[in-house]
C-alpha atoms as a PDB file:
ATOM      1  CA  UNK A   1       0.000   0.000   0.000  1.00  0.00           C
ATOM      2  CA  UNK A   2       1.132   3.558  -0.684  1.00  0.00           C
ATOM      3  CA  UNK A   3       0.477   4.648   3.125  1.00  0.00           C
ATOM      4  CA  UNK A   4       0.950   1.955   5.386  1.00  0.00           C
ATOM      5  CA  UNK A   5      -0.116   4.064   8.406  1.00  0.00           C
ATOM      6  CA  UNK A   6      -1.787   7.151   9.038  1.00  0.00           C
ATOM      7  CA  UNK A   7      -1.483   7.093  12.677  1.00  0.00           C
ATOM      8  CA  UNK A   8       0.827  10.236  13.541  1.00  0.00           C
ATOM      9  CA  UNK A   9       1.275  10.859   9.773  1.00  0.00           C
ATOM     10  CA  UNK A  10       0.918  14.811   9.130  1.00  0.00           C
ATOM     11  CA  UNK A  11      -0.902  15.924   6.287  1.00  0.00           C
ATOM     12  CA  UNK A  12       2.680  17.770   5.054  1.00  0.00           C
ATOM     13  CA  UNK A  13       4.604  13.918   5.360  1.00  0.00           C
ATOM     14  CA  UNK A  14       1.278  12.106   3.937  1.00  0.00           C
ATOM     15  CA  UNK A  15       1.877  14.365   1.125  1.00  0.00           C
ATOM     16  CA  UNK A  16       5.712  13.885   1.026  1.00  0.00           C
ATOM     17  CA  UNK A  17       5.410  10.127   0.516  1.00  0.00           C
ATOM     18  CA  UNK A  18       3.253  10.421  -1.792  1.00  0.00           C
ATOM     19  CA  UNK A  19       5.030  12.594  -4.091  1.00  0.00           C
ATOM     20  CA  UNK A  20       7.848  10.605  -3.538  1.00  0.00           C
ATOM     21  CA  UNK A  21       6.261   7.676  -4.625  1.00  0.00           C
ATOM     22  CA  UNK A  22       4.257   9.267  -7.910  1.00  0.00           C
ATOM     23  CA  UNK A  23       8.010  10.301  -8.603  1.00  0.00           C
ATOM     24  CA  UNK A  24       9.643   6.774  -8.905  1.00  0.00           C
ATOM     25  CA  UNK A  25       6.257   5.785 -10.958  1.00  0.00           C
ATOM     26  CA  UNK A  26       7.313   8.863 -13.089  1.00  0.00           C
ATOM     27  CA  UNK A  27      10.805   8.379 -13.259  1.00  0.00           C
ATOM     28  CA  UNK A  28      10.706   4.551 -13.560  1.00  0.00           C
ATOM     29  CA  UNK A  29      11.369   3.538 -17.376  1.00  0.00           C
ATOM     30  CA  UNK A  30       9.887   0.227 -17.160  1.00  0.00           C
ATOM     31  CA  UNK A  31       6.606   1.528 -16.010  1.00  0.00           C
ATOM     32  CA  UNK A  32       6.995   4.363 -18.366  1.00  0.00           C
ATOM     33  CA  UNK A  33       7.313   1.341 -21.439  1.00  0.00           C
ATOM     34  CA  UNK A  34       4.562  -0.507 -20.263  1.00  0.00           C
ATOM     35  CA  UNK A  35       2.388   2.914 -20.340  1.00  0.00           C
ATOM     36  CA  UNK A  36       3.743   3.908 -23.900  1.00  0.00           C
ATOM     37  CA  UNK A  37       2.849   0.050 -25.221  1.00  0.00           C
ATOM     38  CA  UNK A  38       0.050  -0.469 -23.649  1.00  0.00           C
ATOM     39  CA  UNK A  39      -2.716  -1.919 -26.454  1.00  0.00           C
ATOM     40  CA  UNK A  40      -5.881  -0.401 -24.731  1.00  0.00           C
ATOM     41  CA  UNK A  41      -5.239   1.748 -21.767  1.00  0.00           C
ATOM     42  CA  UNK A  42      -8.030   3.286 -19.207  1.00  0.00           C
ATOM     43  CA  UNK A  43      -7.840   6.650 -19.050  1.00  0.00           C
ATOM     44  CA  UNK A  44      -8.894   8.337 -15.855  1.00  0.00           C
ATOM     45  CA  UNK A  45      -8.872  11.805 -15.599  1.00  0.00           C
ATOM     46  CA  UNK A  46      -9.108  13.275 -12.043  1.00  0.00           C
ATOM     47  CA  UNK A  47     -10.298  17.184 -11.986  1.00  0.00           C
ATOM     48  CA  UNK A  48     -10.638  19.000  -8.555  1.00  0.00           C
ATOM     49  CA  UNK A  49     -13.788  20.823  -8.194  1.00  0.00           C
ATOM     50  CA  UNK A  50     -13.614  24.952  -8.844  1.00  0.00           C
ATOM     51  CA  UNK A  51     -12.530  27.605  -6.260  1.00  0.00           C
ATOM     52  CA  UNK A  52     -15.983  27.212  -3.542  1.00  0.00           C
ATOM     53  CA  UNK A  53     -17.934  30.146  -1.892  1.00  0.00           C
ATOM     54  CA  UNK A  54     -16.253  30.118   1.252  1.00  0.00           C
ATOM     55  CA  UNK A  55     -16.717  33.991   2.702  1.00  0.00           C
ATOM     56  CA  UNK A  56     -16.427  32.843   6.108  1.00  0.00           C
ATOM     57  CA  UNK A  57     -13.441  30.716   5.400  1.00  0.00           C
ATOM     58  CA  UNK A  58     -14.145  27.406   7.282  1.00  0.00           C
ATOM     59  CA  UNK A  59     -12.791  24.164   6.584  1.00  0.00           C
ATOM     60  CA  UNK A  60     -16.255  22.857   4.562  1.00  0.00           C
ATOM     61  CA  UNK A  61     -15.043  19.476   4.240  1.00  0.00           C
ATOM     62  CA  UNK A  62     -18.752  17.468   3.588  1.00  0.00           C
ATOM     63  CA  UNK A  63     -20.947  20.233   5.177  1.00  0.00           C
ATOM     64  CA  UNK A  64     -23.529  20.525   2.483  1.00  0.00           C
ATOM     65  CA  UNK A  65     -24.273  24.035   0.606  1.00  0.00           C
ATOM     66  CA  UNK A  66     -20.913  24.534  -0.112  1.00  0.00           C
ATOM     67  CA  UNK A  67     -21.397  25.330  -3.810  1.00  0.00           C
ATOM     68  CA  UNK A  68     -18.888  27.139  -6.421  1.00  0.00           C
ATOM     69  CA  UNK A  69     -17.991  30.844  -6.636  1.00  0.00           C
ATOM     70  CA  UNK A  70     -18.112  33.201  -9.303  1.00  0.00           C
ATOM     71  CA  UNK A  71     -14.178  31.697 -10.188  1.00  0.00           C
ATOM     72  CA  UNK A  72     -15.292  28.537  -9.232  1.00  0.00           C
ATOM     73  CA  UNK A  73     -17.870  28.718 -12.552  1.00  0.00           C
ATOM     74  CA  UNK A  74     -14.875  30.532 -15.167  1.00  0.00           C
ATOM     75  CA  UNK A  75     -12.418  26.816 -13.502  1.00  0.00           C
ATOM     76  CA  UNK A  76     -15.391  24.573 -14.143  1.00  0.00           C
ATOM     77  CA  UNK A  77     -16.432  26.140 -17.457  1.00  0.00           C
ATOM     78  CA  UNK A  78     -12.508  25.924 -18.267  1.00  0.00           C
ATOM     79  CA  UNK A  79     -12.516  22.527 -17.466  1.00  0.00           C
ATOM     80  CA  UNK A  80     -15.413  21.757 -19.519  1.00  0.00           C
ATOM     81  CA  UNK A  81     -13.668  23.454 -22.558  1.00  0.00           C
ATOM     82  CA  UNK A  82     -10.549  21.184 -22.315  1.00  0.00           C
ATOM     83  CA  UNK A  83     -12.733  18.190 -22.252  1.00  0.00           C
ATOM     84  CA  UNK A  84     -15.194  18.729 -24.683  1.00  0.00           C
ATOM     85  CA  UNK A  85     -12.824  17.708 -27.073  1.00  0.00           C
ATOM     86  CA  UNK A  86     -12.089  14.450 -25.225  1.00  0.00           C
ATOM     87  CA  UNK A  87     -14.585  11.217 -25.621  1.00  0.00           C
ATOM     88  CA  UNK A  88     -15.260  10.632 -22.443  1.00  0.00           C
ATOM     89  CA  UNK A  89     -17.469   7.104 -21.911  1.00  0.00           C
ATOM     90  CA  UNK A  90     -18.216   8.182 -18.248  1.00  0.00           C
ATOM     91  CA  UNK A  91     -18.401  11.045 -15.878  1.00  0.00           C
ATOM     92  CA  UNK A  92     -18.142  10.102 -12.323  1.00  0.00           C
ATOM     93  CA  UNK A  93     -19.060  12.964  -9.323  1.00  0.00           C
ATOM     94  CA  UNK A  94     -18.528  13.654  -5.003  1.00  0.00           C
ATOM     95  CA  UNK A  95     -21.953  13.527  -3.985  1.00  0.00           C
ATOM     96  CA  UNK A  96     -20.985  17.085  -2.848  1.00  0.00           C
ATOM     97  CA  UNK A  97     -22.694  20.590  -4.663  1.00  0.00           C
ATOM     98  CA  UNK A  98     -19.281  22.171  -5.813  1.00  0.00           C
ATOM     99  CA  UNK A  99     -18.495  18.700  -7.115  1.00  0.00           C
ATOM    100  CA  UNK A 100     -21.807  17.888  -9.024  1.00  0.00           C
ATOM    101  CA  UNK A 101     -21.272  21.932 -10.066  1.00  0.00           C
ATOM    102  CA  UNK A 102     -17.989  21.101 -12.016  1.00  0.00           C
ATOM    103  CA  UNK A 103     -19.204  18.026 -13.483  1.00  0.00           C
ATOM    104  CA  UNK A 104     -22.422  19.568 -14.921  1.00  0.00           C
ATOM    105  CA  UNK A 105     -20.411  22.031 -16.539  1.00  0.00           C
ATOM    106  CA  UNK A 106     -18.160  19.396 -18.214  1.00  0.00           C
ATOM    107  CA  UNK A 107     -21.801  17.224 -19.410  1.00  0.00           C
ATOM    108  CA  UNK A 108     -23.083  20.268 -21.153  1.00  0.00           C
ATOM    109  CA  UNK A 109     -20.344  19.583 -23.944  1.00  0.00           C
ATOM    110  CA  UNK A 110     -20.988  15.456 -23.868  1.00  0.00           C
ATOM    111  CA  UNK A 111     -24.789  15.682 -24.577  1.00  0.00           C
ATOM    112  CA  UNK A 112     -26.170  11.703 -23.410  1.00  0.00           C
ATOM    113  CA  UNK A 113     -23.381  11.344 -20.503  1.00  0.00           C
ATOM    114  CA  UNK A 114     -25.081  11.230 -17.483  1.00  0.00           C
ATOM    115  CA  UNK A 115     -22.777  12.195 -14.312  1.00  0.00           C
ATOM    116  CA  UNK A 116     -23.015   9.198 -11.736  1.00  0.00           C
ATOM    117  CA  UNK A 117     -22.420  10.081  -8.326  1.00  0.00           C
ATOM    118  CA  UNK A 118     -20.347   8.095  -6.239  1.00  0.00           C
ATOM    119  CA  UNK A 119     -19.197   8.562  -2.602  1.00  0.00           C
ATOM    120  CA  UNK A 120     -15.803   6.943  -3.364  1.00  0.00           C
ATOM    121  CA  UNK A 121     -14.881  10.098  -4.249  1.00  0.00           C
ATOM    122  CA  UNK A 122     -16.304  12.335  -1.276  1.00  0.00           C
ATOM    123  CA  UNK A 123     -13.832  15.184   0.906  1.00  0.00           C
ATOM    124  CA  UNK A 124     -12.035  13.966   3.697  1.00  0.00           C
ATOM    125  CA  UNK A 125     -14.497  13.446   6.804  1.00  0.00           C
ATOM    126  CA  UNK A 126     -12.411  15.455   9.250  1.00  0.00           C
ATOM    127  CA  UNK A 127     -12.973  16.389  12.618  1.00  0.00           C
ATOM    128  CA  UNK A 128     -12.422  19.853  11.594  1.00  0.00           C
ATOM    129  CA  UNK A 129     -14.978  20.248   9.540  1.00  0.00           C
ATOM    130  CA  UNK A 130     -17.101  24.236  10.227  1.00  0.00           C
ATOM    131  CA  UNK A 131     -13.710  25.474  11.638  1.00  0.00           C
ATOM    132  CA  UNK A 132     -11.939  28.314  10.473  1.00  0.00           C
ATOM    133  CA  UNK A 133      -9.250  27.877   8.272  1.00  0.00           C
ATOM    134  CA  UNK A 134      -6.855  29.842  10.174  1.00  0.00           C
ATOM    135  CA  UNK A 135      -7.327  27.244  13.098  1.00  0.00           C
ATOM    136  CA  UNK A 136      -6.341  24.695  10.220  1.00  0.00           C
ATOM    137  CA  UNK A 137      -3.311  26.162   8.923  1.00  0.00           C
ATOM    138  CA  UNK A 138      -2.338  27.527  12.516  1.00  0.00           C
ATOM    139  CA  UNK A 139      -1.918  23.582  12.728  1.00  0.00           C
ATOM    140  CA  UNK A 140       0.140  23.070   9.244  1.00  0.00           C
ATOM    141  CA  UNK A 141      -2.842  22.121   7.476  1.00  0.00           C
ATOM    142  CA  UNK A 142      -3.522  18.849   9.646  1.00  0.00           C
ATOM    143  CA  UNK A 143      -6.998  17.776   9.074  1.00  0.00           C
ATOM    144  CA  UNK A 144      -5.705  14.307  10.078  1.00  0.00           C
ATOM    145  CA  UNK A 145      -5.628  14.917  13.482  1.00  0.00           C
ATOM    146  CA  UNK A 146      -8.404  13.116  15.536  1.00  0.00           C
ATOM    147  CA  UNK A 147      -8.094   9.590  16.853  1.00  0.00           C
ATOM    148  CA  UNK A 148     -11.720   9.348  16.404  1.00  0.00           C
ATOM    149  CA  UNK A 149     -12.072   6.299  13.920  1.00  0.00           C
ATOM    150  CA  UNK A 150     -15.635   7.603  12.476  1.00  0.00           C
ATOM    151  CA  UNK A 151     -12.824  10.383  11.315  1.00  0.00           C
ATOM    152  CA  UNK A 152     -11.010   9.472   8.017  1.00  0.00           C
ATOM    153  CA  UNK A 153      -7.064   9.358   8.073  1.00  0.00           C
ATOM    154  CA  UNK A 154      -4.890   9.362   5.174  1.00  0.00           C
ATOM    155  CA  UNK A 155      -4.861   4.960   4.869  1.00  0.00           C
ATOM    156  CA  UNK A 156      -8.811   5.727   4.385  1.00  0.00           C
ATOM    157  CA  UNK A 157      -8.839   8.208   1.630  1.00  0.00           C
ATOM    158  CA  UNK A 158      -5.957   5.978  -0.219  1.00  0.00           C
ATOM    159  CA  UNK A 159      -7.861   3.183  -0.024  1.00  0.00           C
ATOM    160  CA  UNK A 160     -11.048   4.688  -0.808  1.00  0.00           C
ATOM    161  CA  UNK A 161      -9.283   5.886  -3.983  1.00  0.00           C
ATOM    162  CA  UNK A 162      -7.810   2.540  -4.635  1.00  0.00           C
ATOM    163  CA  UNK A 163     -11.630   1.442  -5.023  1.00  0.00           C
ATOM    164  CA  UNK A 164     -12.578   3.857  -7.339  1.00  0.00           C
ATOM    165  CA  UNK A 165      -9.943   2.923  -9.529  1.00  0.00           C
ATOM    166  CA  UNK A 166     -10.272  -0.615  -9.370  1.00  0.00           C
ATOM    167  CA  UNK A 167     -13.681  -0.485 -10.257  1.00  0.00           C
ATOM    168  CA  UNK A 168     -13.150   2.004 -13.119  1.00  0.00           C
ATOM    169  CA  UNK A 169     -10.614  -0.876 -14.297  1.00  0.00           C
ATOM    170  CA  UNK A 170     -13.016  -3.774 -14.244  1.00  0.00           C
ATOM    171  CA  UNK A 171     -16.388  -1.764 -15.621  1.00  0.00           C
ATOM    172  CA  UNK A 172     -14.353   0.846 -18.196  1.00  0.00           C
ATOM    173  CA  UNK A 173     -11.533  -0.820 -19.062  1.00  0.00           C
ATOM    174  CA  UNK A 174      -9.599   0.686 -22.418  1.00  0.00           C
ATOM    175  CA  UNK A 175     -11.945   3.825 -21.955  1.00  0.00           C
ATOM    176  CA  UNK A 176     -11.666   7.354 -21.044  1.00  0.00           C
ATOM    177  CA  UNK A 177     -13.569   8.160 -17.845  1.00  0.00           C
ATOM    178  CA  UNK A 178     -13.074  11.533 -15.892  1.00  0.00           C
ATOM    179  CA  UNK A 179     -14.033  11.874 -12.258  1.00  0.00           C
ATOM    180  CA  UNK A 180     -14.818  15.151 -10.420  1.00  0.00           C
ATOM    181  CA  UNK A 181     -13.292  15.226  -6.477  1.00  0.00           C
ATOM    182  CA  UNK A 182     -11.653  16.898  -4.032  1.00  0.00           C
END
């Protein structure tokens, strides 16, 4: 597994190892072949939602309402632009509004796909959630903090993730399928 433990992993070294690790997938010319030769690869293209309407800057996380700003529209209608000229077989959503925002945005230029929500791809359930963000980054950005196991830590995320893609392999496999998240 990527993370093998999120217990006492910060946010700043959960993000470390994983660079690290996308780096040696990068850098690695055997994976690299196998990529470049590959007869019929999936394609999944991750897209974060837009910038949210946030004016009294809490951490959102899932609290519902949380839909896109004004910028947040001009980054989803961007995003929609770039893949309108991409066949896309499926278009996979959060269940969250600035989510579901984005990915309506990038429908309106693939007229019969349907978006199809799934919760694999939700926010981080975080203790923090309604805070305000200066609490958060008064604390390095740790969301992960809570030993509270109805809280997610990194492992739980990753392996949701994991999930997603697995079953994007088995039911979409050689296809293009995009996925708007967090």
């Amino acid at each position: 597994p990527l993370l093998v433990t999120g217990t006492g992993l910060t946010m700043k070294d959960a993000q470390k190892v994983m660079y690290n690790r996308i780096q040696n997938i990068i850098v690695n010319p055997s994976f690299c072949w196998y990529i470049l030769f590959m007869k019929n690869p999936t394609l999944i293209s991750l897209i974060r939602h837009g910038q949210v309407h946030n004016p009294e800057e809490l951490f959102y996380g899932r609290m519902r309402g949380f839909g896109l700003s004004n910028t947040g529209y001009t980054e989803a209608k961007r995003a929609a632009r770039f893949f309108s000229k991409k066949p896309l077989t499926k278009l996979f959503s959060s269940p969250l509004l600035r989510a579901r925002q984005t990915a309506n945005e990038i429908a309106i230029f693939h007229g019969s796909l349907r978006i199809k929500i799934s919760r694999l791809l939700n926010e981080v359930n975080s203790a923090f959630e309604a805070q305000p963000m200066r609490q958060i980054e008064s604390q390095d950005g740790e969301v992960y903090a809570s030993a509270d196991p109805k809280f997610d830590q990194p492992y739980d995320v990753f392996n949701r993730s994991r999930r997603f893609i697995a079953k994007i392999l088995r039911q979409y496999a050689g296809q293009h399928v995009a996925a708007v998240t967090h």
